[in-house]
PDB file of N, CA and C in Angstrom:
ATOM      1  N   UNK A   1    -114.180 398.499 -52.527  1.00  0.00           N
ATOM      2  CA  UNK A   1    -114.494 397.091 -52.640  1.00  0.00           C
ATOM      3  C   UNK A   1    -113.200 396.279 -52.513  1.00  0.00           C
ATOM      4  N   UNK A   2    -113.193 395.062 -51.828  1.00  0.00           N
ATOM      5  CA  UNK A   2    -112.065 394.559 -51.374  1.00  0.00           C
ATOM      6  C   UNK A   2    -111.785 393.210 -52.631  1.00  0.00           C
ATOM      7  N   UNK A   3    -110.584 392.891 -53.184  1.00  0.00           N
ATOM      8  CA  UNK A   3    -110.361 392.246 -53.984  1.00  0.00           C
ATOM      9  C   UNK A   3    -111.390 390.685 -53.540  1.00  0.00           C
ATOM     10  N   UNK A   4    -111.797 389.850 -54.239  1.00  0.00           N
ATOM     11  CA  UNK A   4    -112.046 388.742 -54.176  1.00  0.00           C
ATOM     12  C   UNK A   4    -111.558 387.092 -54.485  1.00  0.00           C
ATOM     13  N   UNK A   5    -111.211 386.213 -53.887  1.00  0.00           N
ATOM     14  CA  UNK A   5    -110.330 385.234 -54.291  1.00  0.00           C
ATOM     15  C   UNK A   5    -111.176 384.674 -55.594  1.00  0.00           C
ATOM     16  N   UNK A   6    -110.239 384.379 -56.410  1.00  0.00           N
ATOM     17  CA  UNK A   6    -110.909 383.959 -57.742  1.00  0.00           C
ATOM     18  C   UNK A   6    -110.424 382.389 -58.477  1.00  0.00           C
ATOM     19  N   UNK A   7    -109.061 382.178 -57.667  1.00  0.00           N
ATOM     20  CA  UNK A   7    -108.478 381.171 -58.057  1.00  0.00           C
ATOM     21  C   UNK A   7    -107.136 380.848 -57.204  1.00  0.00           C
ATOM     22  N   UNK A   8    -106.991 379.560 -56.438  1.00  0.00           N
ATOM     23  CA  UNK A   8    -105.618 378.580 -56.386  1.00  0.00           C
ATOM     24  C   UNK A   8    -105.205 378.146 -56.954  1.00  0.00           C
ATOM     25  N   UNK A   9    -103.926 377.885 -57.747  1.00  0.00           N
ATOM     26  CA  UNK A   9    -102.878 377.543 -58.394  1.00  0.00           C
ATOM     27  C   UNK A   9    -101.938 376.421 -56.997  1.00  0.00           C
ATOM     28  N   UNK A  10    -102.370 375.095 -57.206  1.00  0.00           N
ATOM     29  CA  UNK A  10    -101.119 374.657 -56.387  1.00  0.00           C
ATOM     30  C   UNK A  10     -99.918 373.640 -57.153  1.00  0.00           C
ATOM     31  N   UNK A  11     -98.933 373.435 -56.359  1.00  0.00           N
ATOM     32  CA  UNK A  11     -98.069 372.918 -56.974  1.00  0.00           C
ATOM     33  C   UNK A  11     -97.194 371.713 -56.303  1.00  0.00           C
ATOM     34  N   UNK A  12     -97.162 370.658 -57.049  1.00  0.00           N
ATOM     35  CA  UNK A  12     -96.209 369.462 -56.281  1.00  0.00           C
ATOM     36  C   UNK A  12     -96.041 368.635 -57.205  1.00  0.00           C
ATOM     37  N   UNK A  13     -94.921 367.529 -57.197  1.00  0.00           N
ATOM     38  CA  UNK A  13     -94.149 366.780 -57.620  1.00  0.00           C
ATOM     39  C   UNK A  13     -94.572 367.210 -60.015  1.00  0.00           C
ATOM     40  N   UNK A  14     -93.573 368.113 -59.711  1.00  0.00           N
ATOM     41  CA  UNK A  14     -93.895 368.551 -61.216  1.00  0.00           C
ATOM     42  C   UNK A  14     -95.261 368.959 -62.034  1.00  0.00           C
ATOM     43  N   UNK A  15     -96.186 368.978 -61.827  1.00  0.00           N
ATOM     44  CA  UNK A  15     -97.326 369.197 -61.953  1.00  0.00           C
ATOM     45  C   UNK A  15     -98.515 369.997 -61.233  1.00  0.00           C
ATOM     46  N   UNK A  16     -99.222 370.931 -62.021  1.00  0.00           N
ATOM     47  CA  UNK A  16    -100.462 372.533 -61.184  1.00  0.00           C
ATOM     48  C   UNK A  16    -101.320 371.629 -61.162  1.00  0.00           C
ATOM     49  N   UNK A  17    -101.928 371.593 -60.130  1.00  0.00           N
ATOM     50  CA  UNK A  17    -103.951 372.087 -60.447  1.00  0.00           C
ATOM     51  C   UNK A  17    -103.741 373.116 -60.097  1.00  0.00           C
ATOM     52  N   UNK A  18    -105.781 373.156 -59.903  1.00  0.00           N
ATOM     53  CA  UNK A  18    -106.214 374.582 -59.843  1.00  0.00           C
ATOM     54  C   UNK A  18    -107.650 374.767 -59.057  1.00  0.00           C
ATOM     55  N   UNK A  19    -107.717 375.506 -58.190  1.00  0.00           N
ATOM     56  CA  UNK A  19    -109.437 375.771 -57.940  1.00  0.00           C
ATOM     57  C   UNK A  19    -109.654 376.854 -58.265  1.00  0.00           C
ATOM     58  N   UNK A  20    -111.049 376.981 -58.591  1.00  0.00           N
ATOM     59  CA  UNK A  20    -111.244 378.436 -58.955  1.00  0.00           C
ATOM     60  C   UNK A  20    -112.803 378.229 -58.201  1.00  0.00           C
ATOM     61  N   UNK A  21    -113.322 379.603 -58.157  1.00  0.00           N
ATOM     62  CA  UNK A  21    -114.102 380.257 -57.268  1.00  0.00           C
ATOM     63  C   UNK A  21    -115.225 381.256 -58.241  1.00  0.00           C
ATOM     64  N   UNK A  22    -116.740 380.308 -58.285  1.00  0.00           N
ATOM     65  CA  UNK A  22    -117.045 380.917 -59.467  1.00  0.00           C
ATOM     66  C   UNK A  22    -117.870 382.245 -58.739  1.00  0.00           C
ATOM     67  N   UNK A  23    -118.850 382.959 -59.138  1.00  0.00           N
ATOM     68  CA  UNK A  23    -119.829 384.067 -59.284  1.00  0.00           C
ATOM     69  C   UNK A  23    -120.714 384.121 -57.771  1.00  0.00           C
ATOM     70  N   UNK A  24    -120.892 382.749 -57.700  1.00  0.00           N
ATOM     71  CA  UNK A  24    -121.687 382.214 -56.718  1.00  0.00           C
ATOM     72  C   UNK A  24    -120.748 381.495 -55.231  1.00  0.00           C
ATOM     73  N   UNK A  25    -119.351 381.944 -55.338  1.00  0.00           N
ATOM     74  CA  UNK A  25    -118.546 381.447 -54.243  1.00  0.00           C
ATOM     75  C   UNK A  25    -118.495 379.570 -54.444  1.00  0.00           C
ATOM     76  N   UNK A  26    -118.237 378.823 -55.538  1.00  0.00           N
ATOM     77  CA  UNK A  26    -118.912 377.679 -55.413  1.00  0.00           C
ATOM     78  C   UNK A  26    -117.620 377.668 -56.085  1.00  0.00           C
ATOM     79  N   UNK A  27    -116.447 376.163 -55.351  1.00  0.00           N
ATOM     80  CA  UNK A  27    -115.350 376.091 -55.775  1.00  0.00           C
ATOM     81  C   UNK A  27    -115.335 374.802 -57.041  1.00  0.00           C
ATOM     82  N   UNK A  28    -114.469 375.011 -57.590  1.00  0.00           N
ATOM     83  CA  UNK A  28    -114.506 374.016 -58.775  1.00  0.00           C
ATOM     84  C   UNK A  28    -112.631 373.441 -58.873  1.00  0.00           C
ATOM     85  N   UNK A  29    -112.569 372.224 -59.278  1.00  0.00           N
ATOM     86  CA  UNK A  29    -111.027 372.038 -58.690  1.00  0.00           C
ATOM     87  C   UNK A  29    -110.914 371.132 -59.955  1.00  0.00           C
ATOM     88  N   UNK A  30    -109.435 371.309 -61.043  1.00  0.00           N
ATOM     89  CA  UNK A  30    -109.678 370.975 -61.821  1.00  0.00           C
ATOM     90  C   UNK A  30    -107.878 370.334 -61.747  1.00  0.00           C
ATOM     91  N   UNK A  31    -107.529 369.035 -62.673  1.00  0.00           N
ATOM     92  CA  UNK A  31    -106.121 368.228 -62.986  1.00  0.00           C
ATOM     93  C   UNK A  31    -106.094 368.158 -63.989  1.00  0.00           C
ATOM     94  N   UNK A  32    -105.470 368.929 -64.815  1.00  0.00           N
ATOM     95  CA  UNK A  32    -105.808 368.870 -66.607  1.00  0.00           C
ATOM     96  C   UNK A  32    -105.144 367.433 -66.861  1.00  0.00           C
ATOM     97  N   UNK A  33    -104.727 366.795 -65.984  1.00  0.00           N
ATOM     98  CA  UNK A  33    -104.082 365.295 -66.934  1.00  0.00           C
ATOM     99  C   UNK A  33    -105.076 364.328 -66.329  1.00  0.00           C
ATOM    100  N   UNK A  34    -105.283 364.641 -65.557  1.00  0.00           N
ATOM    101  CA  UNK A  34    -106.888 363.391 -64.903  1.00  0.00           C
ATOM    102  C   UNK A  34    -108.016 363.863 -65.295  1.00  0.00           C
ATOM    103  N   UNK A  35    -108.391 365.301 -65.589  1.00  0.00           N
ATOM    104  CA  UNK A  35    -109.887 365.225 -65.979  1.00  0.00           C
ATOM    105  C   UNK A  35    -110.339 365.753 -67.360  1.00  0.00           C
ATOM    106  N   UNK A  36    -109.141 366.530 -68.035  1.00  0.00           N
ATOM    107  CA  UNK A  36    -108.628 366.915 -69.087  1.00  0.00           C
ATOM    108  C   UNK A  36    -109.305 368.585 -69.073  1.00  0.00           C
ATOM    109  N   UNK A  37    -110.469 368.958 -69.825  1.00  0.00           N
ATOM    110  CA  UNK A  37    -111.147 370.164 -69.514  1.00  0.00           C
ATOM    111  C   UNK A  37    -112.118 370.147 -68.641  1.00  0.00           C
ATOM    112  N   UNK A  38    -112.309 369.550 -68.177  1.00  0.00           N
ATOM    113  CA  UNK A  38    -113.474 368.926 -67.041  1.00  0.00           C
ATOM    114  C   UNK A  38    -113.124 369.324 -65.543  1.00  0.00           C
ATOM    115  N   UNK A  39    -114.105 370.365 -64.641  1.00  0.00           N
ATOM    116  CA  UNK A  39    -113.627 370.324 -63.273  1.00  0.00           C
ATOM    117  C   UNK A  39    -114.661 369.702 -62.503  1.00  0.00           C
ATOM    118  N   UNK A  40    -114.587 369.586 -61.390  1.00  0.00           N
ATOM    119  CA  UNK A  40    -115.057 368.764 -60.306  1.00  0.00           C
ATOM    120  C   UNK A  40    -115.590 369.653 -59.845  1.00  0.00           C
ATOM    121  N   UNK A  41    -116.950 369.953 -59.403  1.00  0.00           N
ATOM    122  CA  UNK A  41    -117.660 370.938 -58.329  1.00  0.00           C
ATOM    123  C   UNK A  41    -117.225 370.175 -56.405  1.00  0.00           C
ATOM    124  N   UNK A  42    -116.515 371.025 -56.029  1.00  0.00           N
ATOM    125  CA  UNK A  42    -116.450 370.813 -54.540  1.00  0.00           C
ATOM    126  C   UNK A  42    -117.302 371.193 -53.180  1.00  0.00           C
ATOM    127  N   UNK A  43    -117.908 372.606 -53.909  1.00  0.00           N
ATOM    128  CA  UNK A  43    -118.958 372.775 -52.536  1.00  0.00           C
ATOM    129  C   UNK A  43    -118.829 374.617 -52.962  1.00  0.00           C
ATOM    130  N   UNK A  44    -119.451 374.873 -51.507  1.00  0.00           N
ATOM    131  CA  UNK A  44    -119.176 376.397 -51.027  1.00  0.00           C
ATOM    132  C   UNK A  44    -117.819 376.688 -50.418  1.00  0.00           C
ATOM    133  N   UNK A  45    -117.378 377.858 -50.835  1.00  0.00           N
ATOM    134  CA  UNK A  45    -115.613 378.020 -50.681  1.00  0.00           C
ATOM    135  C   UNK A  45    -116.118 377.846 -49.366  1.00  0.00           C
ATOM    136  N   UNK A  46    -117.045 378.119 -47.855  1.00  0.00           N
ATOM    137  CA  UNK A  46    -116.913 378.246 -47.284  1.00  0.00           C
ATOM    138  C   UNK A  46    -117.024 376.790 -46.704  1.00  0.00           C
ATOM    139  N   UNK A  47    -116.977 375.641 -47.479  1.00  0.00           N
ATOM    140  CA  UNK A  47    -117.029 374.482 -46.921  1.00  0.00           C
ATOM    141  C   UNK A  47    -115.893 373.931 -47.693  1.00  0.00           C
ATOM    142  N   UNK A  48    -115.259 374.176 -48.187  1.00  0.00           N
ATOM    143  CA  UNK A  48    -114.262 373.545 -49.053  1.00  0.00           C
ATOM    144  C   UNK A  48    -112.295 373.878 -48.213  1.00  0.00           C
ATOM    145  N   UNK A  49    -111.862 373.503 -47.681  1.00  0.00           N
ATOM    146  CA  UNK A  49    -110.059 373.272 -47.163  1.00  0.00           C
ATOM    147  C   UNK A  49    -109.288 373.934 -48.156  1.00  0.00           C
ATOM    148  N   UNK A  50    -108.528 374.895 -48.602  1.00  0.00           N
ATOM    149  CA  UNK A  50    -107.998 375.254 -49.057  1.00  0.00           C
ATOM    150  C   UNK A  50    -106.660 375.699 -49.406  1.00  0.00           C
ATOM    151  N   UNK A  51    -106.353 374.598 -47.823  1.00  0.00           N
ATOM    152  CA  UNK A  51    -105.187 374.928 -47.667  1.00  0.00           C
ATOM    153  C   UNK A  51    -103.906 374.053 -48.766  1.00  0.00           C
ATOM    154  N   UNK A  52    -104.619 372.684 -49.141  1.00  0.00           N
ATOM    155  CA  UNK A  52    -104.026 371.980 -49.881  1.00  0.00           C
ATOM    156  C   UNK A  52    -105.062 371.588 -50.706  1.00  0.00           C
ATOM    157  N   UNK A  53    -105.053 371.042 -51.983  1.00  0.00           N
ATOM    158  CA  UNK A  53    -105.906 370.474 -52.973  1.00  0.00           C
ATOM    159  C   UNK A  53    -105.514 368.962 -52.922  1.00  0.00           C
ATOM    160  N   UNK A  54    -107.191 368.386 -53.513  1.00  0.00           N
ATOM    161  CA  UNK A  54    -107.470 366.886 -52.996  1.00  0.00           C
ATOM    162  C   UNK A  54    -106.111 366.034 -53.304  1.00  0.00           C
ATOM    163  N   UNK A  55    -104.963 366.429 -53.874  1.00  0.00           N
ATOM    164  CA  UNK A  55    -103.480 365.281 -53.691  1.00  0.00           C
ATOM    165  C   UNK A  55    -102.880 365.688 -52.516  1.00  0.00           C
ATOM    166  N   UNK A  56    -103.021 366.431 -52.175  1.00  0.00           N
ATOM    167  CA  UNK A  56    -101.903 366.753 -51.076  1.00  0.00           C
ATOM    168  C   UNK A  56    -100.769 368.308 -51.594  1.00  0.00           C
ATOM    169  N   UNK A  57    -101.370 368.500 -53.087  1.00  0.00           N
ATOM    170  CA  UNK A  57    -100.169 369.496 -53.469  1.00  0.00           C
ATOM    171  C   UNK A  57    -100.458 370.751 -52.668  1.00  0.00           C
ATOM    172  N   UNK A  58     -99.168 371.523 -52.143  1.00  0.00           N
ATOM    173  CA  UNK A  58     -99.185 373.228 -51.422  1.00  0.00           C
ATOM    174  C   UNK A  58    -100.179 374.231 -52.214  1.00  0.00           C
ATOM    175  N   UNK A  59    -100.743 375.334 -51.604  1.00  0.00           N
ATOM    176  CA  UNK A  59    -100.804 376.086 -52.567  1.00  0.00           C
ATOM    177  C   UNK A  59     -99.505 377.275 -52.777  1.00  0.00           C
ATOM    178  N   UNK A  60     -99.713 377.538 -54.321  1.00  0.00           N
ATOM    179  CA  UNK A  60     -98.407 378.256 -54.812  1.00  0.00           C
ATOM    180  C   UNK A  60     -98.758 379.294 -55.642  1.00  0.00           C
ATOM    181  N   UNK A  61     -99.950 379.769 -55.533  1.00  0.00           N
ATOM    182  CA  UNK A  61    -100.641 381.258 -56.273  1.00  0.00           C
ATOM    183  C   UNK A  61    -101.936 381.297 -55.862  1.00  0.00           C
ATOM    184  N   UNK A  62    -101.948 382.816 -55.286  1.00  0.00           N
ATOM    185  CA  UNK A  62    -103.333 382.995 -55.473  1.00  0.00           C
ATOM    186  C   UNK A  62    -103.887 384.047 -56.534  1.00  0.00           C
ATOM    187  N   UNK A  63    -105.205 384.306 -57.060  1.00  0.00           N
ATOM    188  CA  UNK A  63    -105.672 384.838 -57.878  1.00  0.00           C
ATOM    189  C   UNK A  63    -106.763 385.715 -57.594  1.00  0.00           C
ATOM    190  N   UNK A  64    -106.935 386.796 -57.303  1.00  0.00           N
ATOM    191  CA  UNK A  64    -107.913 388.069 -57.051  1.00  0.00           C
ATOM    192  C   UNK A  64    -108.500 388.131 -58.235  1.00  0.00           C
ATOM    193  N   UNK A  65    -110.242 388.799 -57.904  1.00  0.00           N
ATOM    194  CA  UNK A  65    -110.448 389.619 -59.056  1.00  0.00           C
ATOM    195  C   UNK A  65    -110.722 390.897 -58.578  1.00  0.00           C
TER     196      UNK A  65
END
């Protein structure tokens, strides 16, 4: 079985988000200082850009399970 993406970690001007990738492939994208514990549902990973998260920050980890 081949690892599965489980989570982005990106990073820019001092400050992470994060997407994560739940059970159902359905991404969730979260700014702990804008939404506090609260994430945002974005779609199907397979409709969702991943190359950058909604500021513009790089990504800078990825996360397998």
């Amino acid at each position: 079985m081949w690892p599965r993406l489980a989570g982005i970690v990106y990073y820019g001007v001092r400050h992470f988000t994060t997407r994560f990738v739940d059970a159902e492939n359905q991404v969730w994208f979260n700014d702990g200082i804008a939404l506090g514990r609260h994430s945002l549902h974005e779609g199907h990973i397979d409709d969702v850009n991943m190359m950058r998260d909604k500021t513009g920050k790089d990504r800078d980890m990825f996360i397998y399970r």
